[in-house]
C-alpha atoms as a PDB file:
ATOM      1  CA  UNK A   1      55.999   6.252 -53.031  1.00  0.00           C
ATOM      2  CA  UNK A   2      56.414   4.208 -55.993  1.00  0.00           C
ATOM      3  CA  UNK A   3      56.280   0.546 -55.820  1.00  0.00           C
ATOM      4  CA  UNK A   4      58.750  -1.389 -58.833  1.00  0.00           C
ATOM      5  CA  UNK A   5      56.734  -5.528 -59.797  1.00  0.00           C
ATOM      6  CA  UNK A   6      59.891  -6.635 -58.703  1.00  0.00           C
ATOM      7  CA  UNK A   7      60.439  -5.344 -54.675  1.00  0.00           C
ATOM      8  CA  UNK A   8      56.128  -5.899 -54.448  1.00  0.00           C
ATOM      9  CA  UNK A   9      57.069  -9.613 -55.830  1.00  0.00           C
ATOM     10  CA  UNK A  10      60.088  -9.809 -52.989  1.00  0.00           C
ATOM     11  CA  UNK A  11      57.986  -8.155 -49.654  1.00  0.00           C
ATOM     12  CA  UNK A  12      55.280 -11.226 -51.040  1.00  0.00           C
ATOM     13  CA  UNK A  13      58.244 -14.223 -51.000  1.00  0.00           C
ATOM     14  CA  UNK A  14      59.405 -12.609 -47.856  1.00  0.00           C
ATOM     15  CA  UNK A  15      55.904 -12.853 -46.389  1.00  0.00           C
ATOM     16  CA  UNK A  16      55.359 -16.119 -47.563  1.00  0.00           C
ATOM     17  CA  UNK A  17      58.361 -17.229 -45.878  1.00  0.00           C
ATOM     18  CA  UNK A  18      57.178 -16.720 -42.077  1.00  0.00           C
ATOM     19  CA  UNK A  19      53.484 -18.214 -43.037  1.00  0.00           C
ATOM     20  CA  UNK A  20      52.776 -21.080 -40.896  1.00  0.00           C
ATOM     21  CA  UNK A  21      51.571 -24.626 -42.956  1.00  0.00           C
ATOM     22  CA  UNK A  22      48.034 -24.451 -44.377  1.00  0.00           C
ATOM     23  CA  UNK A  23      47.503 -27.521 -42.919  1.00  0.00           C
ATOM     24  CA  UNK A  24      46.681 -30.670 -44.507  1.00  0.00           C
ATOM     25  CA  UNK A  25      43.702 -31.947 -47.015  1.00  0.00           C
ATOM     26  CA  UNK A  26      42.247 -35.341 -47.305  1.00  0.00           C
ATOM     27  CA  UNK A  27      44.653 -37.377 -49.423  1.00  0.00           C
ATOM     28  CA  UNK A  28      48.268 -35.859 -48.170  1.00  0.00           C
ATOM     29  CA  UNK A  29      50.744 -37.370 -46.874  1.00  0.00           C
ATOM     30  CA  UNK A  30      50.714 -36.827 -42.635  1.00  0.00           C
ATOM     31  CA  UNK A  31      54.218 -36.841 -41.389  1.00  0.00           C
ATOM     32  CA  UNK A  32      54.474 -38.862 -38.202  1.00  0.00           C
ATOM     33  CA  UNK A  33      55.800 -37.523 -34.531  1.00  0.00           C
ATOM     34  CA  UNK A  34      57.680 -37.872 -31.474  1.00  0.00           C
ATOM     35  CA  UNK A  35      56.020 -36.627 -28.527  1.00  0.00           C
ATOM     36  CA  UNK A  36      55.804 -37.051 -24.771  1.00  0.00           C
ATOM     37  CA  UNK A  37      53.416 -38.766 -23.532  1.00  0.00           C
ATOM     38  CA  UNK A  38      52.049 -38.885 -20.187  1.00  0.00           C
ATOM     39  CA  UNK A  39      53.312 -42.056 -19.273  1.00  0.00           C
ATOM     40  CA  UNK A  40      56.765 -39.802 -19.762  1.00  0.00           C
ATOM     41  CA  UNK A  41      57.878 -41.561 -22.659  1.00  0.00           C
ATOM     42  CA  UNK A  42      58.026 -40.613 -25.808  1.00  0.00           C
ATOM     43  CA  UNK A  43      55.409 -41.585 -28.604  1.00  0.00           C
ATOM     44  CA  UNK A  44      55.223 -41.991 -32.380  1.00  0.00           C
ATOM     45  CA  UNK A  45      53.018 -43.182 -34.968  1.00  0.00           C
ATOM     46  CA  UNK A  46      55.564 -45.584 -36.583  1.00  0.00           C
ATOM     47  CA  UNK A  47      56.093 -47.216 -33.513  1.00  0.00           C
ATOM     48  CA  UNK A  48      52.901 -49.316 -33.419  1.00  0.00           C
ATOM     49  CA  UNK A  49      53.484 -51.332 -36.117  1.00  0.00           C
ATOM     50  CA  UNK A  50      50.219 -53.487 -36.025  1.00  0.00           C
ATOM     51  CA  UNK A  51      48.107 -50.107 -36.913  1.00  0.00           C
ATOM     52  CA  UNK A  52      46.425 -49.883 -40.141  1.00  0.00           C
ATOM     53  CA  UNK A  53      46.126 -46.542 -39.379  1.00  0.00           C
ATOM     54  CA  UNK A  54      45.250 -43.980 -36.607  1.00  0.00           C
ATOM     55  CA  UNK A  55      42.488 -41.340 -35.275  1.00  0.00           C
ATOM     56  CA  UNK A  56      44.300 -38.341 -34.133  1.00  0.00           C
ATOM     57  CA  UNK A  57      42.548 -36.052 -32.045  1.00  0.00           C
ATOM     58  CA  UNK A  58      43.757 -32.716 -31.171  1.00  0.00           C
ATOM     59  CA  UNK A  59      42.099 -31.907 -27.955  1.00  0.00           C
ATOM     60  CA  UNK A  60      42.641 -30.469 -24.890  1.00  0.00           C
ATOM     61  CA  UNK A  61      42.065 -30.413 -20.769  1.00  0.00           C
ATOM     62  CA  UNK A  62      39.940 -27.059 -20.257  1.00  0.00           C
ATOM     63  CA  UNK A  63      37.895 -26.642 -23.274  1.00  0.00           C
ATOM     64  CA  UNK A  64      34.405 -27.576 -22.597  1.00  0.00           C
ATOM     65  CA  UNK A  65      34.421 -28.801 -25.924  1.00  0.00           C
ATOM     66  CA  UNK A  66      36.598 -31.623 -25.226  1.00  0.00           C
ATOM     67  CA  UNK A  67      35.448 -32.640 -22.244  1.00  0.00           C
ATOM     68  CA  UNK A  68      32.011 -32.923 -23.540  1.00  0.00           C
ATOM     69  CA  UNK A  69      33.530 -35.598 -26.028  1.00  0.00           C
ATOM     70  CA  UNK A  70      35.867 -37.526 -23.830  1.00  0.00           C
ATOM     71  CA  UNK A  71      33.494 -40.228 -23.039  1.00  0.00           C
ATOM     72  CA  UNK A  72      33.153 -40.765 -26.658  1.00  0.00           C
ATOM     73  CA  UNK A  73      36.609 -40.755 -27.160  1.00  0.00           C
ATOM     74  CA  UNK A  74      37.113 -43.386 -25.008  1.00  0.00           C
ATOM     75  CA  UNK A  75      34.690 -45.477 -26.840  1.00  0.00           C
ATOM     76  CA  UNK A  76      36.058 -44.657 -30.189  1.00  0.00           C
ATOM     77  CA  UNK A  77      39.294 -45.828 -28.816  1.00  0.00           C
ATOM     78  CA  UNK A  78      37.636 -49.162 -27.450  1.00  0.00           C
ATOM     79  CA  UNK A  79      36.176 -50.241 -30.844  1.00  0.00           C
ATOM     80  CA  UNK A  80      38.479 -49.298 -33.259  1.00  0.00           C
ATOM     81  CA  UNK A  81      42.036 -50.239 -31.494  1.00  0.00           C
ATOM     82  CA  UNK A  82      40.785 -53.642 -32.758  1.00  0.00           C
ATOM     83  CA  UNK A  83      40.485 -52.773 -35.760  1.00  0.00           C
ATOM     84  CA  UNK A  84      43.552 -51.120 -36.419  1.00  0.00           C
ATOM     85  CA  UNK A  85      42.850 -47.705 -35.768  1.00  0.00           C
ATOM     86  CA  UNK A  86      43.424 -46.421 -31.981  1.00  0.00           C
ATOM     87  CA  UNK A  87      42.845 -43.370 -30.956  1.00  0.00           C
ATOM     88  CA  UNK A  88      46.134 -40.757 -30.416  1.00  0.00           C
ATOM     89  CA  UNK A  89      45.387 -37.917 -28.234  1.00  0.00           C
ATOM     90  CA  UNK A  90      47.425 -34.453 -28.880  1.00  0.00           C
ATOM     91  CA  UNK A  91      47.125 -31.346 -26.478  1.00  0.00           C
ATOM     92  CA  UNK A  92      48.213 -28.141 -28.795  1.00  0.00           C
ATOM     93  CA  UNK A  93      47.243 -25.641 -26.276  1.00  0.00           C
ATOM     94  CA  UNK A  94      50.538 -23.209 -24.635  1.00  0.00           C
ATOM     95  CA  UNK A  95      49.988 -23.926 -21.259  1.00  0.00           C
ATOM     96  CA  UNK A  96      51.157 -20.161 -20.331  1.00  0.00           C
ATOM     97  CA  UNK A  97      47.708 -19.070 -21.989  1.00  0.00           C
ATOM     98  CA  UNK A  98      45.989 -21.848 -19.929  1.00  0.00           C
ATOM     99  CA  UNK A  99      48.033 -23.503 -17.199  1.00  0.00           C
ATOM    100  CA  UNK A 100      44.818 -26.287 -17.140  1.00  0.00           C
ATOM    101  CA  UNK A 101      46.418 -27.772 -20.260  1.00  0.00           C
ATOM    102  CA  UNK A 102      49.978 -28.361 -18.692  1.00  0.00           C
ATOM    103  CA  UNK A 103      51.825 -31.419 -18.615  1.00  0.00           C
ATOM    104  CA  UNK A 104      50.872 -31.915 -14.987  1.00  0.00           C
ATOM    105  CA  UNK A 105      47.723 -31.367 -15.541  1.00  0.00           C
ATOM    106  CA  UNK A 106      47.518 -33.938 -18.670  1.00  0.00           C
ATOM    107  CA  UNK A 107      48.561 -36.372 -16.250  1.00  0.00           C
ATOM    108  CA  UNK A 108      45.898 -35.987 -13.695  1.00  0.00           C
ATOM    109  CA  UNK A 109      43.193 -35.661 -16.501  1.00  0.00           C
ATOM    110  CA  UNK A 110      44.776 -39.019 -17.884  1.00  0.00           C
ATOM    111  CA  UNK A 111      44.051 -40.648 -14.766  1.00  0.00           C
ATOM    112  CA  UNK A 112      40.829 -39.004 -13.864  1.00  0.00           C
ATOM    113  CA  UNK A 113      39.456 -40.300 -16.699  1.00  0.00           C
ATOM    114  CA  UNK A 114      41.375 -43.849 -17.294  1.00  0.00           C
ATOM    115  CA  UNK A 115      42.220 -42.552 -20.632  1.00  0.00           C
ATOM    116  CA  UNK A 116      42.980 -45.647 -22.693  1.00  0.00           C
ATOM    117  CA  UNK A 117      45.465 -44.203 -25.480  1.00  0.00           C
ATOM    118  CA  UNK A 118      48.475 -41.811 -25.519  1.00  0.00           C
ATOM    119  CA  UNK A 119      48.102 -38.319 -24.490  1.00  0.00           C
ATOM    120  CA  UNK A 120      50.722 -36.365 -26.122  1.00  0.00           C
ATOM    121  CA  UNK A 121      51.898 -32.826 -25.708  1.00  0.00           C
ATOM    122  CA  UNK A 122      52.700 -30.773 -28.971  1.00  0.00           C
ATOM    123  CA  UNK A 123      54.792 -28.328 -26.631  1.00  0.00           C
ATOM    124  CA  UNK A 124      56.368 -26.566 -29.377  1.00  0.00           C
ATOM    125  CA  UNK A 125      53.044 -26.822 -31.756  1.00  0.00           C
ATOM    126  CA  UNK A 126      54.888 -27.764 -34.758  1.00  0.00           C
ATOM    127  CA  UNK A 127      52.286 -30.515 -35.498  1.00  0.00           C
ATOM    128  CA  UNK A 128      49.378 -28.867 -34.614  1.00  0.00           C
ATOM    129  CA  UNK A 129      50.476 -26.268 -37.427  1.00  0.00           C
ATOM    130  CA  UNK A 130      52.028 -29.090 -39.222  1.00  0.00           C
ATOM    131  CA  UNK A 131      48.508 -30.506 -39.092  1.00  0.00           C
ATOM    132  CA  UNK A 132      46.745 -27.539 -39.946  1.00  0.00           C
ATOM    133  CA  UNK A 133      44.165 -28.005 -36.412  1.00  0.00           C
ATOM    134  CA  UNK A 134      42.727 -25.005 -35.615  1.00  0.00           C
ATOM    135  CA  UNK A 135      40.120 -26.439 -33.259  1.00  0.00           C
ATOM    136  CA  UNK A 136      39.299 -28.842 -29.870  1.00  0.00           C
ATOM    137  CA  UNK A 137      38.344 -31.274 -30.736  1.00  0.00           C
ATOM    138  CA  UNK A 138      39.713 -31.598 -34.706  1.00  0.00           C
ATOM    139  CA  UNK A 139      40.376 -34.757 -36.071  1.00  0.00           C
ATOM    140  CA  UNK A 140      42.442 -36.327 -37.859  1.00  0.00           C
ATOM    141  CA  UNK A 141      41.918 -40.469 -39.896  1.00  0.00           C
ATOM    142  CA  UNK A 142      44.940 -41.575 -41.169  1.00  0.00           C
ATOM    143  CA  UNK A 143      45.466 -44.960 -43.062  1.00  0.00           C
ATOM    144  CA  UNK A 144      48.460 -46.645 -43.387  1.00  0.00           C
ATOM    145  CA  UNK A 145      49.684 -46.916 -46.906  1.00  0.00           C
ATOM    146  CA  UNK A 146      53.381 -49.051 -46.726  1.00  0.00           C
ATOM    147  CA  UNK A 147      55.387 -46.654 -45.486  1.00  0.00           C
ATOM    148  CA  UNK A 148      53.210 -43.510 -45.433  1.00  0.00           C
ATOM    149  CA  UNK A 149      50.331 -42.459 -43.481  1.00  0.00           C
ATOM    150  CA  UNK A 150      47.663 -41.103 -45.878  1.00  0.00           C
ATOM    151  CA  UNK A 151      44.830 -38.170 -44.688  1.00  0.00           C
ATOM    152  CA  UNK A 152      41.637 -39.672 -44.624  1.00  0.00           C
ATOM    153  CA  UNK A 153      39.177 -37.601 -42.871  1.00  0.00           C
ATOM    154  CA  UNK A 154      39.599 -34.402 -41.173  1.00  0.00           C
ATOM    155  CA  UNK A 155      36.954 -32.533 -38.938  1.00  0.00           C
ATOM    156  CA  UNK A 156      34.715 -33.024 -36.003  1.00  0.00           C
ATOM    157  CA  UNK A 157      33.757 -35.974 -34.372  1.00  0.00           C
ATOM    158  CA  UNK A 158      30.104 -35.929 -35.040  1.00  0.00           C
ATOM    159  CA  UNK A 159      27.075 -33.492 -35.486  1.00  0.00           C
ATOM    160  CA  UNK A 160      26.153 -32.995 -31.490  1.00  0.00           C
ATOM    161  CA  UNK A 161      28.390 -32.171 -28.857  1.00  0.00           C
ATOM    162  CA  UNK A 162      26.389 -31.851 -25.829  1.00  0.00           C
ATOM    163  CA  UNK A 163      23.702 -33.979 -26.531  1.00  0.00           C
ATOM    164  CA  UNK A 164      25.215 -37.439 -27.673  1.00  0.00           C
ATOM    165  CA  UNK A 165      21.808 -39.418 -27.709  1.00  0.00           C
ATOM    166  CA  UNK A 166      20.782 -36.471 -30.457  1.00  0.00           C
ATOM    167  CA  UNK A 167      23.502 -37.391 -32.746  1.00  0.00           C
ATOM    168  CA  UNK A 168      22.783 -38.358 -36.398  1.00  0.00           C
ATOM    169  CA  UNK A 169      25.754 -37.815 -37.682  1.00  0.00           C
ATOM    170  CA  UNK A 170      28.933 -39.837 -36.754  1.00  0.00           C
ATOM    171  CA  UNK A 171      31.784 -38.647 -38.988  1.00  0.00           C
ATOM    172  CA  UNK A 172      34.695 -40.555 -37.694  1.00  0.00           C
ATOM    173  CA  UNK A 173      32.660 -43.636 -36.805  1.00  0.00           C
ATOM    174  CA  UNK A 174      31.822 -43.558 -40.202  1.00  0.00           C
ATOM    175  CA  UNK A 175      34.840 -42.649 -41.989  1.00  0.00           C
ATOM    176  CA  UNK A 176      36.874 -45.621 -40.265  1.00  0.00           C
ATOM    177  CA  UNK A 177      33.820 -48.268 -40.957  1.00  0.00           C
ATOM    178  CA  UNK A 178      34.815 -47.364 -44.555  1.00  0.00           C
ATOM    179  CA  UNK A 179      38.405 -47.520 -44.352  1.00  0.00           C
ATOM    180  CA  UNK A 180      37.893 -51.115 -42.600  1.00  0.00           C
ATOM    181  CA  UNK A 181      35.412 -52.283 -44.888  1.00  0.00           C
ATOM    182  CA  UNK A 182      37.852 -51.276 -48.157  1.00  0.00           C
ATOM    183  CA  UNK A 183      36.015 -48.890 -49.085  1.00  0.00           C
ATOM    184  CA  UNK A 184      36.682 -44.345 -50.033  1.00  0.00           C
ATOM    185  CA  UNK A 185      35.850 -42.599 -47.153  1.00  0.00           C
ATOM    186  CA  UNK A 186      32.324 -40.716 -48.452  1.00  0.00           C
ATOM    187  CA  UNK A 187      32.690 -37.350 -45.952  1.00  0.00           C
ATOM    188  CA  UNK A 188      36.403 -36.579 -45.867  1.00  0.00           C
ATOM    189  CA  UNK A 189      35.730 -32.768 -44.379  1.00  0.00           C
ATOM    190  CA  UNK A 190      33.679 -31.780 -42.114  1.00  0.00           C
ATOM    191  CA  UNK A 191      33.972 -28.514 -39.802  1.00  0.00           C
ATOM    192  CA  UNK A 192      35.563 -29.018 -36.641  1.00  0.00           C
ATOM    193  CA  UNK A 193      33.778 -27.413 -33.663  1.00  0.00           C
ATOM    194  CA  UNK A 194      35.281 -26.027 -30.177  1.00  0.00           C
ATOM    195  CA  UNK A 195      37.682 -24.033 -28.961  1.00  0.00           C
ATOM    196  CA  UNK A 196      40.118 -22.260 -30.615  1.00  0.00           C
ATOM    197  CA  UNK A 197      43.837 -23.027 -29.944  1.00  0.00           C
ATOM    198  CA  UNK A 198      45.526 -21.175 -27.613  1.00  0.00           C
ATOM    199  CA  UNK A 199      48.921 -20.248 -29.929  1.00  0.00           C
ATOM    200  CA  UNK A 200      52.144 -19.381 -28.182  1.00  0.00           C
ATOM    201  CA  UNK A 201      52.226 -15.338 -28.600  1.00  0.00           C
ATOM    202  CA  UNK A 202      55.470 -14.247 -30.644  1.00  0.00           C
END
């Protein structure tokens, strides 16, 4: 069968068409959201208005990954909200793949843990593909710029997840110092390590 440019050009803008986002890069433009939280309201980004910017997390209940890193979370949370930059949790995961990460569940682990920001569910995963995460823990810096909330850093938390008195390497500690101090953040990428997201299946 014989192929014309012109119908291999249209199957390619057809294709193109159902692609999800590549995600973003350091230096776009985040959009903001509106999810639930498990407080049962809901939560966005333009909300707190005192924020010079934020450190979104994608993360999740069950992934051992995550909960290596929640302790650290919480302490990233604890010395930055002062600065400017708290800590907003999103679980991606389809809780039908992994009824750990329901809503419910959020809850409990919210409580369990005294969890000190807002743990939002992306039930639809718009913003997780919005995003681009592909990982548990991946995070994201923003910085406030007027109206707009620029990409800062993107990737993992630091450079040891089960052993946190090994680490030599703390990417988002670092990246926000920078940001607060005035200055361009030095590692903008890093790899993001853990679990993959559990997509809803088409």
């Amino acid at each position: 069968m014989k192929y014309t440019s012109f119908s291999i050009l249209l199957v390619l803008i057809v294709l193109s068409s159902f692609s999800p986002p590549s995600g973003y890069q350091p230096g776009d433009k985040a959009k903001d959201f509106k999810l639930r939280s498990v407080d049962g309201k809901m939560y966005s980004l333009s909300q707190d208005k005192e924020a010079k910017g934020f450190i979104v997390i994608f993360t999740c209940n069950h992934c051992p990954f995550s909960v290596a890193y929640e302790d650290r979370i919480l302490a990233l949370d604890k010395k930055y909200k002062t600065l400017g930059y708290p800590v907003i949790a999103v679980n991606p995961n389809d809780e039908r793949i992994v009824p750990d990460d329901s809503f419910d569940n959020m809850v409990k682990r919210a409580k369990e843990k005294n969890f000190t920001f807002p743990y939002l569910q992306d039930a639809t995963q718009y913003y997780a593909r919005e995003y681009g995460a592909q990982r548990t823990p991946h995070v994201y810096v923003l910085q406030r710029d007027g109206k707009e909330l620029i990409v800062k850093y993107i990737g993992a938390i630091d450079n040891n997840t089960y052993n946190p008195e090994e680490v030599t390497e703390r990417y988002v500690e670092n990246a926000v110092n920078e940001l607060v101090e005035g200055k361009q953040v030095s590692v903008p990428f890093t790899k993001a390590i853990g679990c993959t997201i559990k997509w809803k299946k088409s």
